[in-house]
N, C-alpha and C. Protein backbone atom coordinates (compact mmCIF):
# COMPACT_ATOMS: atom_id res chain seq x y z
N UNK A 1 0.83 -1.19 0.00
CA UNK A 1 0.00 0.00 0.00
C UNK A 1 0.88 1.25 0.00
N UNK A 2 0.14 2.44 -0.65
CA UNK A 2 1.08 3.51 -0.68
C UNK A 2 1.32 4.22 0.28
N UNK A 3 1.79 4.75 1.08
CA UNK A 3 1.69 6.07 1.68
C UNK A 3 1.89 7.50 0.84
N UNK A 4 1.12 8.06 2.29
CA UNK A 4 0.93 9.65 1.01
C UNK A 4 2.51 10.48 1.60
N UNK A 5 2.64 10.99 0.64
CA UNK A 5 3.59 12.15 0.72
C UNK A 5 3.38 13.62 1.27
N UNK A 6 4.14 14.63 1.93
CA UNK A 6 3.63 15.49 3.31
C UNK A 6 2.55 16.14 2.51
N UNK A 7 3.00 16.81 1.34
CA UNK A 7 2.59 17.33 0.55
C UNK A 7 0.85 16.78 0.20
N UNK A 8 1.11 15.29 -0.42
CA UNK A 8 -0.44 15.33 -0.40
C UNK A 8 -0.88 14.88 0.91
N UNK A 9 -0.63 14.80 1.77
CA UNK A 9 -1.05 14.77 3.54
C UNK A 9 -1.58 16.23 3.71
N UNK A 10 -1.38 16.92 3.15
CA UNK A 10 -1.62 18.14 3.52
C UNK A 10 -2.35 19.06 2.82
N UNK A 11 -2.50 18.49 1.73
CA UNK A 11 -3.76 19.00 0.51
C UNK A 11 -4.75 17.99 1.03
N UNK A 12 -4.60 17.15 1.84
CA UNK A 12 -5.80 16.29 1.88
C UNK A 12 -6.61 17.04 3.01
N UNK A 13 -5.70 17.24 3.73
CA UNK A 13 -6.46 17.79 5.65
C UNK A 13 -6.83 18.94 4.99
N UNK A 14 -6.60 19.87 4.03
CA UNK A 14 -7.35 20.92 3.66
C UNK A 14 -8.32 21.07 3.13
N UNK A 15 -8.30 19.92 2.36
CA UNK A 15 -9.49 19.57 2.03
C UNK A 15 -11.15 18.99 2.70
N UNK A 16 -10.37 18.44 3.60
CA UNK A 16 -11.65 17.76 4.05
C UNK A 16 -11.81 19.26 5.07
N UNK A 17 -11.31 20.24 5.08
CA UNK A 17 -11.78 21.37 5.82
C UNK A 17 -12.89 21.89 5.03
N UNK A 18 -12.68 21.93 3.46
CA UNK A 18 -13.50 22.71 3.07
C UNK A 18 -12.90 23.52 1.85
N UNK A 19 -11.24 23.14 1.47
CA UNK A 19 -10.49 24.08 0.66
C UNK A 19 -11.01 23.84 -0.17
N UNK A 20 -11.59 23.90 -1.13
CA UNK A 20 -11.43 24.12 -2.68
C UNK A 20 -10.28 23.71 -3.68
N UNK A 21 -9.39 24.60 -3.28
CA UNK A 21 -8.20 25.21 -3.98
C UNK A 21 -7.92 23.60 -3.88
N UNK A 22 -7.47 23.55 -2.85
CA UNK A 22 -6.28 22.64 -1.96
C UNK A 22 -6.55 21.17 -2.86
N UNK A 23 -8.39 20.86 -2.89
CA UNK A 23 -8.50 19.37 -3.61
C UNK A 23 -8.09 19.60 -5.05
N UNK A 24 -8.65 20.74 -5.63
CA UNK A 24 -8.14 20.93 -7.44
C UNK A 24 -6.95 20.20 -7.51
N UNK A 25 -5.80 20.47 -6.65
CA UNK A 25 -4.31 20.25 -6.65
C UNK A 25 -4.21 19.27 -6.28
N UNK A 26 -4.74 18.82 -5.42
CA UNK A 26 -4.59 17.56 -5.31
C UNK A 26 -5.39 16.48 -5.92
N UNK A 27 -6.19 16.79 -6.82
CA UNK A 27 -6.50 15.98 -8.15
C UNK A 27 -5.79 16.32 -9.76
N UNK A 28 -5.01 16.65 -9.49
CA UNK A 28 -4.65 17.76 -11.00
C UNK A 28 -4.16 16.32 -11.48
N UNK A 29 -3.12 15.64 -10.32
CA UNK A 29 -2.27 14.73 -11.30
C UNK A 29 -2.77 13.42 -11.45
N UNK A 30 -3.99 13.32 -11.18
CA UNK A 30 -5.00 12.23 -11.57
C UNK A 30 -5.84 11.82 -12.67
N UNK A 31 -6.01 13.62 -12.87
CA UNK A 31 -7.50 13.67 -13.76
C UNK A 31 -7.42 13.01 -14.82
N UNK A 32 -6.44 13.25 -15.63
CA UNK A 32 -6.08 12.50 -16.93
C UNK A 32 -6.33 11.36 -16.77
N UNK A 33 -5.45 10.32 -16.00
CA UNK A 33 -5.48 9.14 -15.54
C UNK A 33 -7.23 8.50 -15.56
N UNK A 34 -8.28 9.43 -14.52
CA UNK A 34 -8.84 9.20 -14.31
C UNK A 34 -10.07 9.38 -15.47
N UNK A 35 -9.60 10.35 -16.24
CA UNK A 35 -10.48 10.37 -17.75
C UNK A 35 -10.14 8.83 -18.38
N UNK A 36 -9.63 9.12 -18.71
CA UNK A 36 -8.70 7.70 -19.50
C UNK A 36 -9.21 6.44 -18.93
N UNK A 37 -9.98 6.27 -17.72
CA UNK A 37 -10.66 4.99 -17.36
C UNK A 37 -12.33 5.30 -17.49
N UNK A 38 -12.22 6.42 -17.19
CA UNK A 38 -13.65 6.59 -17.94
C UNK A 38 -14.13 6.35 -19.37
N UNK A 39 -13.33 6.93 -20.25
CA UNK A 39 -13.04 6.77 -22.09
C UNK A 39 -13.04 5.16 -21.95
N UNK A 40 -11.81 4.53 -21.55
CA UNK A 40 -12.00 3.70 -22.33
C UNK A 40 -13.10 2.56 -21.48
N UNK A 41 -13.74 2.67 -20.55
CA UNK A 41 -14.81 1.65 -20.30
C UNK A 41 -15.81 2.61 -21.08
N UNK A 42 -16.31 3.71 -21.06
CA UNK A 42 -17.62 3.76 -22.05
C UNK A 42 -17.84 4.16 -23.49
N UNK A 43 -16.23 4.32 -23.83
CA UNK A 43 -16.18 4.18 -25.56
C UNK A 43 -16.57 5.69 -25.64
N UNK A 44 -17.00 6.43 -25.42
CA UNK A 44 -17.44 7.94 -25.98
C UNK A 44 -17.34 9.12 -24.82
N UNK A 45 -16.37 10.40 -25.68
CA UNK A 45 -15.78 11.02 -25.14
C UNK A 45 -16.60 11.78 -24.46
N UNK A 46 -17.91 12.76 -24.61
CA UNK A 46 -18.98 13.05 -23.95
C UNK A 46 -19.35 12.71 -22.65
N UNK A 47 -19.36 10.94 -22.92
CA UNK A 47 -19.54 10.60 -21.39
C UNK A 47 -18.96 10.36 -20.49
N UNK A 48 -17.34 10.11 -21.00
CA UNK A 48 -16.63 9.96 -20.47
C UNK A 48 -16.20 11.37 -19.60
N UNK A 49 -16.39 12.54 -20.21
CA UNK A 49 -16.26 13.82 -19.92
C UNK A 49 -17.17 13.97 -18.48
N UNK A 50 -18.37 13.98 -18.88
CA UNK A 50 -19.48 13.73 -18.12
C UNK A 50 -19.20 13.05 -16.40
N UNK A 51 -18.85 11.78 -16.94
CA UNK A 51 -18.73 10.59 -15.71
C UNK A 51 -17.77 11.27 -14.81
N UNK A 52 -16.61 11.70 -15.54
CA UNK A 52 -15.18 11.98 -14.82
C UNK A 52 -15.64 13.52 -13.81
N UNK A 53 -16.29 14.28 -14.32
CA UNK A 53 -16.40 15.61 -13.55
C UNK A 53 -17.47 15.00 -12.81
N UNK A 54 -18.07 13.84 -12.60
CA UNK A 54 -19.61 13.63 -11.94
C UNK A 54 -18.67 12.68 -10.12
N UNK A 55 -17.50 12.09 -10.84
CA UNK A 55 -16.47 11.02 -9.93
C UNK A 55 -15.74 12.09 -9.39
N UNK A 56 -15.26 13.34 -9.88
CA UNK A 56 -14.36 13.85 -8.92
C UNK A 56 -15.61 14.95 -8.09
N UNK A 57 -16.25 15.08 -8.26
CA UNK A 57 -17.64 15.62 -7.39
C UNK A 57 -17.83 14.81 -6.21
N UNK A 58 -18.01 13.61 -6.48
CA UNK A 58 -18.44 12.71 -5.47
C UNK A 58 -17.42 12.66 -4.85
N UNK A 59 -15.62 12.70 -5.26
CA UNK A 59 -14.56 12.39 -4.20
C UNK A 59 -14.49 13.38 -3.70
N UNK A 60 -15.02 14.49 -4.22
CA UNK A 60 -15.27 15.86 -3.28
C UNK A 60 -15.62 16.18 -2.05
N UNK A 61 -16.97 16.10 -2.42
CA UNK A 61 -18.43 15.58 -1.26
C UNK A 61 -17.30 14.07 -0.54
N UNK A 62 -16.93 13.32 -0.87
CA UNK A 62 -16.35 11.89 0.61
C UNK A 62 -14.87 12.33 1.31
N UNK A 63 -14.57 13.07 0.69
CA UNK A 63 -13.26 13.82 1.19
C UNK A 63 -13.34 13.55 2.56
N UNK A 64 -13.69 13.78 3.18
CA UNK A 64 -13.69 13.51 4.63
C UNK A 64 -14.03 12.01 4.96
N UNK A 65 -14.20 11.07 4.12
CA UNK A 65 -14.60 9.44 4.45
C UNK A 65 -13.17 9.32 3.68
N UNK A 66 -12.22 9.34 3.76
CA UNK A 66 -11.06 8.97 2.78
C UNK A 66 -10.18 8.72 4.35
N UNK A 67 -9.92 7.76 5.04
CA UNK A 67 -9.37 7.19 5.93
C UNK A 67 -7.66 7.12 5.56
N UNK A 68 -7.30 6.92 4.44
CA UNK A 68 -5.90 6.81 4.32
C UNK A 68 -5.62 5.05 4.38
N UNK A 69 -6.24 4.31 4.32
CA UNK A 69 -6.14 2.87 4.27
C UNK A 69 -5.97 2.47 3.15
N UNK A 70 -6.05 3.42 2.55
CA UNK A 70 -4.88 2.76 0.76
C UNK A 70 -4.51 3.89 0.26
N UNK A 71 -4.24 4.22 -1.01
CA UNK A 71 -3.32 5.79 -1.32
C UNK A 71 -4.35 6.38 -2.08
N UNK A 72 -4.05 7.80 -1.94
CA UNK A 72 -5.42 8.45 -2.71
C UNK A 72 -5.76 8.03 -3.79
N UNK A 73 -4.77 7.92 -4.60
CA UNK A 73 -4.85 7.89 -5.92
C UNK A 73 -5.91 6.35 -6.52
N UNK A 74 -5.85 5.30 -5.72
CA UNK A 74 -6.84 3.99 -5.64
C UNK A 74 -8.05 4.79 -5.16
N UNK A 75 -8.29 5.15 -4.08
CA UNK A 75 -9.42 5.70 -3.73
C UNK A 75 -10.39 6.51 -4.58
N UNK A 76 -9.78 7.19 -5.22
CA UNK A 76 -10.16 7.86 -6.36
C UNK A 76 -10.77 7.34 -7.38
N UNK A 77 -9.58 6.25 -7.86
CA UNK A 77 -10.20 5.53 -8.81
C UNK A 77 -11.23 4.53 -8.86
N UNK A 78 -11.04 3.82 -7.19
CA UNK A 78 -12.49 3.18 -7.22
C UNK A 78 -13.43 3.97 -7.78
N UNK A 79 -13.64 5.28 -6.95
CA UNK A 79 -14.94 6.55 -6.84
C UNK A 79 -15.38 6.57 -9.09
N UNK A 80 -14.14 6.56 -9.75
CA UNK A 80 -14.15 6.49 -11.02
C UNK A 80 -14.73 5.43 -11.50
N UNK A 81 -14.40 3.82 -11.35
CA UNK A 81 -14.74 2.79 -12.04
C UNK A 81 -16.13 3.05 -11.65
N UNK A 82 -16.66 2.61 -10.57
CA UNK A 82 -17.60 2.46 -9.51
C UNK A 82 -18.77 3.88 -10.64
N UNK A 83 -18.88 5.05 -10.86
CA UNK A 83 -19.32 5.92 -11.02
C UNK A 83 -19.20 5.71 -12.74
N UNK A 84 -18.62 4.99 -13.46
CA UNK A 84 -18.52 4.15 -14.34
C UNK A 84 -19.86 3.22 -14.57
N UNK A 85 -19.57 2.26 -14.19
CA UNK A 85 -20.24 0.83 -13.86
C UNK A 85 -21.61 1.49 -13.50
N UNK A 86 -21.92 2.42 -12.40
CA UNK A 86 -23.43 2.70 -12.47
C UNK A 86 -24.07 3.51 -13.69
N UNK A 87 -23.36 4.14 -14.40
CA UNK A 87 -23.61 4.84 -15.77
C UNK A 87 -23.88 3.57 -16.31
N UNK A 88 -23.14 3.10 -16.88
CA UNK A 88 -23.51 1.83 -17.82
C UNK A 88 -24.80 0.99 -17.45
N UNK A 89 -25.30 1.05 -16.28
CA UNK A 89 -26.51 0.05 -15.74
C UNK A 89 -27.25 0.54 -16.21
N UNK A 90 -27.29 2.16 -16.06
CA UNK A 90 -28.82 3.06 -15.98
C UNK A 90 -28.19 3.50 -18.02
N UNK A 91 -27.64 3.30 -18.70
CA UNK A 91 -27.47 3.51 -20.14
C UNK A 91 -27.43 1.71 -20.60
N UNK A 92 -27.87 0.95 -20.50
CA UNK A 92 -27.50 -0.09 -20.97
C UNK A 92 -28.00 -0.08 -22.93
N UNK A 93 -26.89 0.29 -23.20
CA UNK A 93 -26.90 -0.06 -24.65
C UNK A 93 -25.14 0.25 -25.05
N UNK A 94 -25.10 -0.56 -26.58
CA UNK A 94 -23.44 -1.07 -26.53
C UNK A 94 -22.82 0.16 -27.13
N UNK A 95 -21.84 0.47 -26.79
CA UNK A 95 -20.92 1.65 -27.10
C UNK A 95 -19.73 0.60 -27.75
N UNK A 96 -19.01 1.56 -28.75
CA UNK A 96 -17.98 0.63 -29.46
C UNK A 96 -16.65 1.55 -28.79
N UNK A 97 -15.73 1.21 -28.58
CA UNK A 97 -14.31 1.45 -28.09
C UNK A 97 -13.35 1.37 -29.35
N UNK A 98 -13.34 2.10 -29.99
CA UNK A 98 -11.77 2.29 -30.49
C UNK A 98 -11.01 3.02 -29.92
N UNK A 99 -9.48 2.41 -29.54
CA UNK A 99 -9.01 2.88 -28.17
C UNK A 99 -7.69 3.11 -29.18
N UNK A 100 -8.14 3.49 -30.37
CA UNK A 100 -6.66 3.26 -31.24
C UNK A 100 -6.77 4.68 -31.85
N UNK A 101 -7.79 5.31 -31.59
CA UNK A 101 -8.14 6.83 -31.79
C UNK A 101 -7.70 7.88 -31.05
N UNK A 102 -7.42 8.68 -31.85
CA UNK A 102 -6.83 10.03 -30.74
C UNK A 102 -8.21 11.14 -31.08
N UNK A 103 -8.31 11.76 -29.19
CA UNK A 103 -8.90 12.66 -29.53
C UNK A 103 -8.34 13.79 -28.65
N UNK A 104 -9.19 14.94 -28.63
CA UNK A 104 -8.55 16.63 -27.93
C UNK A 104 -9.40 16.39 -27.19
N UNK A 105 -9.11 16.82 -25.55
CA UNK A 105 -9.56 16.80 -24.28
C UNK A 105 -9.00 18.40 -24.04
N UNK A 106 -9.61 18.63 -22.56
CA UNK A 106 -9.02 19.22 -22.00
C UNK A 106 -7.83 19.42 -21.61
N UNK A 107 -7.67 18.23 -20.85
CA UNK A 107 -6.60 17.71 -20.63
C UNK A 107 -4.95 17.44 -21.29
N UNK A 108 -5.65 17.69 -22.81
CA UNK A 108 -4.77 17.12 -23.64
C UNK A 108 -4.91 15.97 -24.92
N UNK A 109 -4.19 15.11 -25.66
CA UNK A 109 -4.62 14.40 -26.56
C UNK A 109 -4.58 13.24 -25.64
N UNK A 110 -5.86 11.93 -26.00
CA UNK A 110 -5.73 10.90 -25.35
C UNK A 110 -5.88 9.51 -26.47
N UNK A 111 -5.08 8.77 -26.65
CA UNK A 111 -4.95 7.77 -27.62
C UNK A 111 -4.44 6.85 -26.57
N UNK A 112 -4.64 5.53 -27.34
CA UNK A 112 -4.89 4.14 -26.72
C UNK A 112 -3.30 3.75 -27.64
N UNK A 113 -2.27 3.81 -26.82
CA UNK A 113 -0.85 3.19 -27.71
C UNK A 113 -1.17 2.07 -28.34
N UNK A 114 -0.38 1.83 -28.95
CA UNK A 114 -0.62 0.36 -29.51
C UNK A 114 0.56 0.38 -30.27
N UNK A 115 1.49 -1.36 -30.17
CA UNK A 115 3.08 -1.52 -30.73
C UNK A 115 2.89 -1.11 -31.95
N UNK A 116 4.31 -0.68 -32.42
CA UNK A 116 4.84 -0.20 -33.71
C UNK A 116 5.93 -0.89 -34.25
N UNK A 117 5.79 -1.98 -34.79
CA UNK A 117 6.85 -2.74 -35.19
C UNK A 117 7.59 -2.25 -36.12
N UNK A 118 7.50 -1.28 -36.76
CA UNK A 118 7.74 -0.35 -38.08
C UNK A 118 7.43 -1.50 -39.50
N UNK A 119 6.33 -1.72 -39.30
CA UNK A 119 6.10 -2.71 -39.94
C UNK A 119 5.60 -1.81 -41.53
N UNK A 120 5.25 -2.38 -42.43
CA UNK A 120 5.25 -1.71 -43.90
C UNK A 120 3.42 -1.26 -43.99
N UNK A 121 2.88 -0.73 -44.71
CA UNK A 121 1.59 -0.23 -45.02
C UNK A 121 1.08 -1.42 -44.75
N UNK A 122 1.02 -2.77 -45.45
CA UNK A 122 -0.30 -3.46 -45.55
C UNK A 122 0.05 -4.24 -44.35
N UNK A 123 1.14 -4.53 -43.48
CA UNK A 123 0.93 -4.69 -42.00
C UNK A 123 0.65 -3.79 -41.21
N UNK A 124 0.45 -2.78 -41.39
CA UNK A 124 0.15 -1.59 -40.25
C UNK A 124 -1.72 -2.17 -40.94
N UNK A 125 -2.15 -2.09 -41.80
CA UNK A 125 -3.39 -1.40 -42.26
C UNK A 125 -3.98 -3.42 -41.21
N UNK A 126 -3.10 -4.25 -41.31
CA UNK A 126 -3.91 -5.79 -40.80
C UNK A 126 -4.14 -5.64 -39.27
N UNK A 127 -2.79 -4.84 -38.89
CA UNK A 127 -2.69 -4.71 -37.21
C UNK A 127 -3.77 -3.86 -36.98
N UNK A 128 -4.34 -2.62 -37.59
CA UNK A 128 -4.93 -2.13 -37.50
C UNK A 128 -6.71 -2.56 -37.23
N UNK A 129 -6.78 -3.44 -38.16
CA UNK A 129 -8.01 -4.30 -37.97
C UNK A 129 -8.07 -4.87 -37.11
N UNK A 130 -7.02 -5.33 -37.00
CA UNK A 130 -6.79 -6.96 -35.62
C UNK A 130 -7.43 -6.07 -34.41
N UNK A 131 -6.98 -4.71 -34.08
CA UNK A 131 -7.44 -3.97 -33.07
C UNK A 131 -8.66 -3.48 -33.02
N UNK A 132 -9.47 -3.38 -34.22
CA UNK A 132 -10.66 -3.03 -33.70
C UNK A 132 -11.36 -4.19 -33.56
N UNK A 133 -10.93 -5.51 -34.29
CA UNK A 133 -11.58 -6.63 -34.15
C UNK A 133 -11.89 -6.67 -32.27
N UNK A 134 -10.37 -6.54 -31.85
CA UNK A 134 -10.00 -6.67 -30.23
C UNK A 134 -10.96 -5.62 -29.48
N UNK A 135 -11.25 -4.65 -30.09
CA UNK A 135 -11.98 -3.37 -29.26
C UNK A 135 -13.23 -3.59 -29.57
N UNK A 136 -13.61 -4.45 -30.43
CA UNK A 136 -15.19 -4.77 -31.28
C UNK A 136 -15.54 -5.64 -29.73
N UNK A 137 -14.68 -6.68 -29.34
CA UNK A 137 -14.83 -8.09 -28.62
C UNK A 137 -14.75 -7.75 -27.57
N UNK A 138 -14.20 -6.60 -26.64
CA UNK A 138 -14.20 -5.62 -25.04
C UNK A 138 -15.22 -5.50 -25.35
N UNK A 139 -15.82 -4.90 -26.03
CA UNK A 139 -17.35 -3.91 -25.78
C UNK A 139 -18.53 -5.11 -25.81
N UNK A 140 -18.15 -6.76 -25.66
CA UNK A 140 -19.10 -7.67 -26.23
C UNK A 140 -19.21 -8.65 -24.61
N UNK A 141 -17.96 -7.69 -24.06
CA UNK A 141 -17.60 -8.26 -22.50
C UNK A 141 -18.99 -7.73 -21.70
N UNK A 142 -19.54 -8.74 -20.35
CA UNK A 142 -20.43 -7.83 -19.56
C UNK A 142 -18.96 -6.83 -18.54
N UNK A 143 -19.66 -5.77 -18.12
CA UNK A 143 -18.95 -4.76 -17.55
C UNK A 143 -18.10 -4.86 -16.29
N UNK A 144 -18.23 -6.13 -15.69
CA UNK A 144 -17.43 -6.80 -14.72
C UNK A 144 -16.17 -6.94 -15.35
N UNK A 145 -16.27 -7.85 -16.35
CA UNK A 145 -15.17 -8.39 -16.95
C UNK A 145 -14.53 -7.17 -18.19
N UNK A 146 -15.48 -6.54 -18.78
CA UNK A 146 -15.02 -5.42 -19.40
C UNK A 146 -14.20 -4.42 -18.56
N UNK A 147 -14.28 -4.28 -17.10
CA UNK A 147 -13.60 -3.50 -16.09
C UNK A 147 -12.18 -3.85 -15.73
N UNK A 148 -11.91 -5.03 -15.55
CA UNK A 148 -11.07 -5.59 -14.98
C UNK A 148 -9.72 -6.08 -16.34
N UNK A 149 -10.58 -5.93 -17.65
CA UNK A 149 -9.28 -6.15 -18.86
C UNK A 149 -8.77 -4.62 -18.82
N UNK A 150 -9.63 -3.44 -18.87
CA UNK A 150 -9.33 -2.46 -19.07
C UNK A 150 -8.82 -2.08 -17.79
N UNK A 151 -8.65 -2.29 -16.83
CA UNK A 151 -7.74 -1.27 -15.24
C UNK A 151 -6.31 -2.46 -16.01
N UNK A 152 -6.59 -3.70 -15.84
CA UNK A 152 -5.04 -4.39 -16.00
C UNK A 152 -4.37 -4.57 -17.24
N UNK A 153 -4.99 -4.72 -18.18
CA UNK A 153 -4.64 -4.96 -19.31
C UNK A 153 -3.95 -4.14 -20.76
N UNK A 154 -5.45 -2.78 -20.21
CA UNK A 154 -4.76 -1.31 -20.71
C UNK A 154 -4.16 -0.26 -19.92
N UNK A 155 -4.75 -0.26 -19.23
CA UNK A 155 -3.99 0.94 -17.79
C UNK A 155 -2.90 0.38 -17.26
N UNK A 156 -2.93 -1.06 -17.05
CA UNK A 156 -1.55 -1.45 -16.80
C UNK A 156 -1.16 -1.60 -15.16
N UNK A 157 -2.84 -1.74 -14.40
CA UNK A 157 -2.76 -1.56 -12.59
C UNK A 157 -2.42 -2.59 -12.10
N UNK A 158 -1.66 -2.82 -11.37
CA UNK A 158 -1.53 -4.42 -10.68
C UNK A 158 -2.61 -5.10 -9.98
N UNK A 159 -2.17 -6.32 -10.07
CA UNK A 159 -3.62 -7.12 -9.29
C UNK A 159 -4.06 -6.41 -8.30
N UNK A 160 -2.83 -6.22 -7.39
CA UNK A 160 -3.28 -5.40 -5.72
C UNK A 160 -4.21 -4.06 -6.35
N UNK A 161 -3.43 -3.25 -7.31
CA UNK A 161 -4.12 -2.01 -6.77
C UNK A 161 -5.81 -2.53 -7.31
N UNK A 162 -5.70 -3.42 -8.27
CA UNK A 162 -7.13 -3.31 -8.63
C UNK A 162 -8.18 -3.98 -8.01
N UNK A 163 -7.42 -5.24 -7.31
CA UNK A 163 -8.18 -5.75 -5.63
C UNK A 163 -8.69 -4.58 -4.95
N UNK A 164 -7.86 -3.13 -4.55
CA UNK A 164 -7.94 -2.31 -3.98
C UNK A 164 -9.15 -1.40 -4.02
N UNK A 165 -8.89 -1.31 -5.77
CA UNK A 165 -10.19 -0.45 -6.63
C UNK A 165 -11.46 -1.09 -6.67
N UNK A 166 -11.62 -2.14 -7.14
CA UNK A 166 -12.76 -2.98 -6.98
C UNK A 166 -13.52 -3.63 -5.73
N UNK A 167 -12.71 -3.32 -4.55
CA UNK A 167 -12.83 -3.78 -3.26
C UNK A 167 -13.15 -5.47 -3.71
N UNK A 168 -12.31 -6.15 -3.49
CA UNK A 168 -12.13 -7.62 -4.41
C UNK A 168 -10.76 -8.29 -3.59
N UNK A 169 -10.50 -9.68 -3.09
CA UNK A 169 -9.34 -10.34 -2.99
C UNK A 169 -8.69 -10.49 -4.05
N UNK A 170 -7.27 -10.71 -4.14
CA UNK A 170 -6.63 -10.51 -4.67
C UNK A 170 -6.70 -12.01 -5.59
N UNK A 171 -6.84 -12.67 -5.38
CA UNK A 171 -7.41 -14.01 -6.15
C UNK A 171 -8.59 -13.92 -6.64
N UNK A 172 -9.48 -13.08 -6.06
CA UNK A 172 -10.67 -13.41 -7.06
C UNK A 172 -10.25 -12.42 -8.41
N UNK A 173 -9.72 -11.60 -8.25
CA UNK A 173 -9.28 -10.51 -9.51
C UNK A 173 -8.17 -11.46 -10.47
N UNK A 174 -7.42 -12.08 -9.95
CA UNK A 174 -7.01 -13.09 -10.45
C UNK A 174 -8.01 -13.77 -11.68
N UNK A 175 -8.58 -14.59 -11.02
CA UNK A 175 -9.64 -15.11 -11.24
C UNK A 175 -10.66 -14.83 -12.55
N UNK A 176 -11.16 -13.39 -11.92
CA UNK A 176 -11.88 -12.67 -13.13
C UNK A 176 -11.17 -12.33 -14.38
N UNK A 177 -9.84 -12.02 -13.97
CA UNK A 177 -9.11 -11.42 -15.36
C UNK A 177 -8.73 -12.79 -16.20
N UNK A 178 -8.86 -14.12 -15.47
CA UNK A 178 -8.45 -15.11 -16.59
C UNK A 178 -9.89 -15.15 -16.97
N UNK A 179 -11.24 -15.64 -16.61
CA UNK A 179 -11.95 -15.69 -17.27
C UNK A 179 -12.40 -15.14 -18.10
N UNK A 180 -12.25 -13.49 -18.05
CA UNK A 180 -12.57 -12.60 -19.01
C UNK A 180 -11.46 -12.52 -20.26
N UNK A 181 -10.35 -12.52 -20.16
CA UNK A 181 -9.30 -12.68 -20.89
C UNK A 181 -9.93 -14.30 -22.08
N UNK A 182 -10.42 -15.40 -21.47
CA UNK A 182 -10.51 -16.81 -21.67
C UNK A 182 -12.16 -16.57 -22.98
N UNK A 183 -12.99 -15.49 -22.46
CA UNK A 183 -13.91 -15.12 -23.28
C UNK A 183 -13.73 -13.94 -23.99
N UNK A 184 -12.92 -13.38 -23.90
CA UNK A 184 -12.61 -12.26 -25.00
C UNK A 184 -11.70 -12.95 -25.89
N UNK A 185 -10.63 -13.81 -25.86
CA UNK A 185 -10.04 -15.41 -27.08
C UNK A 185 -11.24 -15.38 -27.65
N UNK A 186 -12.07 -16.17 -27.08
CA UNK A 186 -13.75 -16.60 -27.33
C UNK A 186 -14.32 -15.79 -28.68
N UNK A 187 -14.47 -14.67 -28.47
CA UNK A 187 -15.45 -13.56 -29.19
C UNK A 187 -14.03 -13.33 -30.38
N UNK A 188 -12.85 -12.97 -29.93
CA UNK A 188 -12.17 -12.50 -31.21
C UNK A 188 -12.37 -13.77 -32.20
N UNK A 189 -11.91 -14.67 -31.79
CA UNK A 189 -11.57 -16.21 -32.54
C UNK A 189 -13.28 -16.19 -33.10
N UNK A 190 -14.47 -15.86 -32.65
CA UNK A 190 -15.32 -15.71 -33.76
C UNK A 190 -15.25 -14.61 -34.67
N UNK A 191 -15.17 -13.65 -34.35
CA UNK A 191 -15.17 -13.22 -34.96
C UNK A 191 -14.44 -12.72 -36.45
N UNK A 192 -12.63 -13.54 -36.23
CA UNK A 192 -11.88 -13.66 -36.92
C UNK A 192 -12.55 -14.29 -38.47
N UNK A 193 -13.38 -15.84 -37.11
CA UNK A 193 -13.98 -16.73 -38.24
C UNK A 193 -14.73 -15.88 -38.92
N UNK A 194 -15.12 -15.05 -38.60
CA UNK A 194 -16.45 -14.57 -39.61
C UNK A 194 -15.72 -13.52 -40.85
N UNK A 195 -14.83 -13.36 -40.27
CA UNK A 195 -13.72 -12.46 -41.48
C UNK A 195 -12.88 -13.10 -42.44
N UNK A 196 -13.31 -13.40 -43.83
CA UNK A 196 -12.08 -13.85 -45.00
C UNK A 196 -11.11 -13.01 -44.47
N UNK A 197 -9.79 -14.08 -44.52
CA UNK A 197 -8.74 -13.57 -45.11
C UNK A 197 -8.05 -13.71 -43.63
N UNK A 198 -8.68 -13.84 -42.62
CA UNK A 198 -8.13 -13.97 -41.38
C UNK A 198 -7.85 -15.23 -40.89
N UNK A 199 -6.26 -15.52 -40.20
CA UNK A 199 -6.56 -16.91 -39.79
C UNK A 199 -5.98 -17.05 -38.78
N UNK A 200 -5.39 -16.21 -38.38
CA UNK A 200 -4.55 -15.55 -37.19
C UNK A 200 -4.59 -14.25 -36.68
N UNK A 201 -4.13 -14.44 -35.24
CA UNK A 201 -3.73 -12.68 -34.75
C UNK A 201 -2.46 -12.79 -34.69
């Protein structure tokens, strides 16, 4: 677990006074982060916009329920997935994720990396497919398992922190990420089938 640094120890106690100022700053070096899990679980930048100013509201308003029993920055992001996941219940219809798109934020430009082998035109233009095939087959995940590829898989969080985020043992996250990983094989490998010309990723 993390500990906080004096600095954010001390934007925090100001906060839960009532600062204003004090939480801005001490979310500044999140927000991105915390857009970026919004985008890519609901595929569209609007809502993602939406969700993210609706999650740092709410860590606003709990500021004072923030105990320090894991590091802000998890805490937060639960408040994000979590504020996520109830959007999607009360919108249930499928949003597509291309996470291979760049767009202009506030924040800045946000694109989904993806390797560059310096490979020639008509391998860039196959890899290219292969990925939306892959971003076609996330969005085909239910949102449990759509959650848990995207904190580890694209964000790149470790089991712990995402045990942490999900309030989850560390084996059952285990757990979920092979099965979901085991049905997203599942959905690409059909869907490959359903594509001439494909016979591999």
């Amino acid at each position: 677990m993390k500990t906080l640094n004096q600095q954010e120890a001390t934007l925090i106690e100001k906060s839960k006074d009532g600062d204003s100022e004090s939480f801005e700053k001490l979310i500044l070096q999140h927000q991105k982060k915390a857009f970026n899990i919004a985008y890519r679980m609901l595929g569209n930048l609007e809502d993602a916009n939406d969700v993210t100013q609706e999650a740092l509201l709410k860590a606003y308003r709990a500021i004072n329920r923030f105990q320090e029993k894991s590091s802000f920055s998890t805490w937060l992001y639960t408040i994000v997935t979590n504020t996520c996941v109830d959007f999607i219940r009360k919108n249930r219809k499928t949003k597509v994720v291309y996470l291979d798109r760049e767009y202009e934020g506030e924040e800045g430009q946000y694109k989904r990396e993806v390797y560059d082998d310096e490979n020639g035109p008509e391998e860039l233009l196959e890899k290219k497919e292969v990925q939306r095939l892959i971003h076609d087959a996330i969005n085909l995940l239910n949102y449990e398992q759509r959650k848990v590829i995207i904190l580890r898989d694209i964000e790149g969080f470790s089991y712990r922190e995402i045990a942490e985020i999900l309030d989850c043992a560390e084996g059952t996250i285990k757990s979920r990420i092979n099965r979901a990983r085991s049905n997203l094989k599942n959905l690409i490998t059909e869907k490959i089938r359903g594509k001439e010309g494909y016979h591999e990723l």
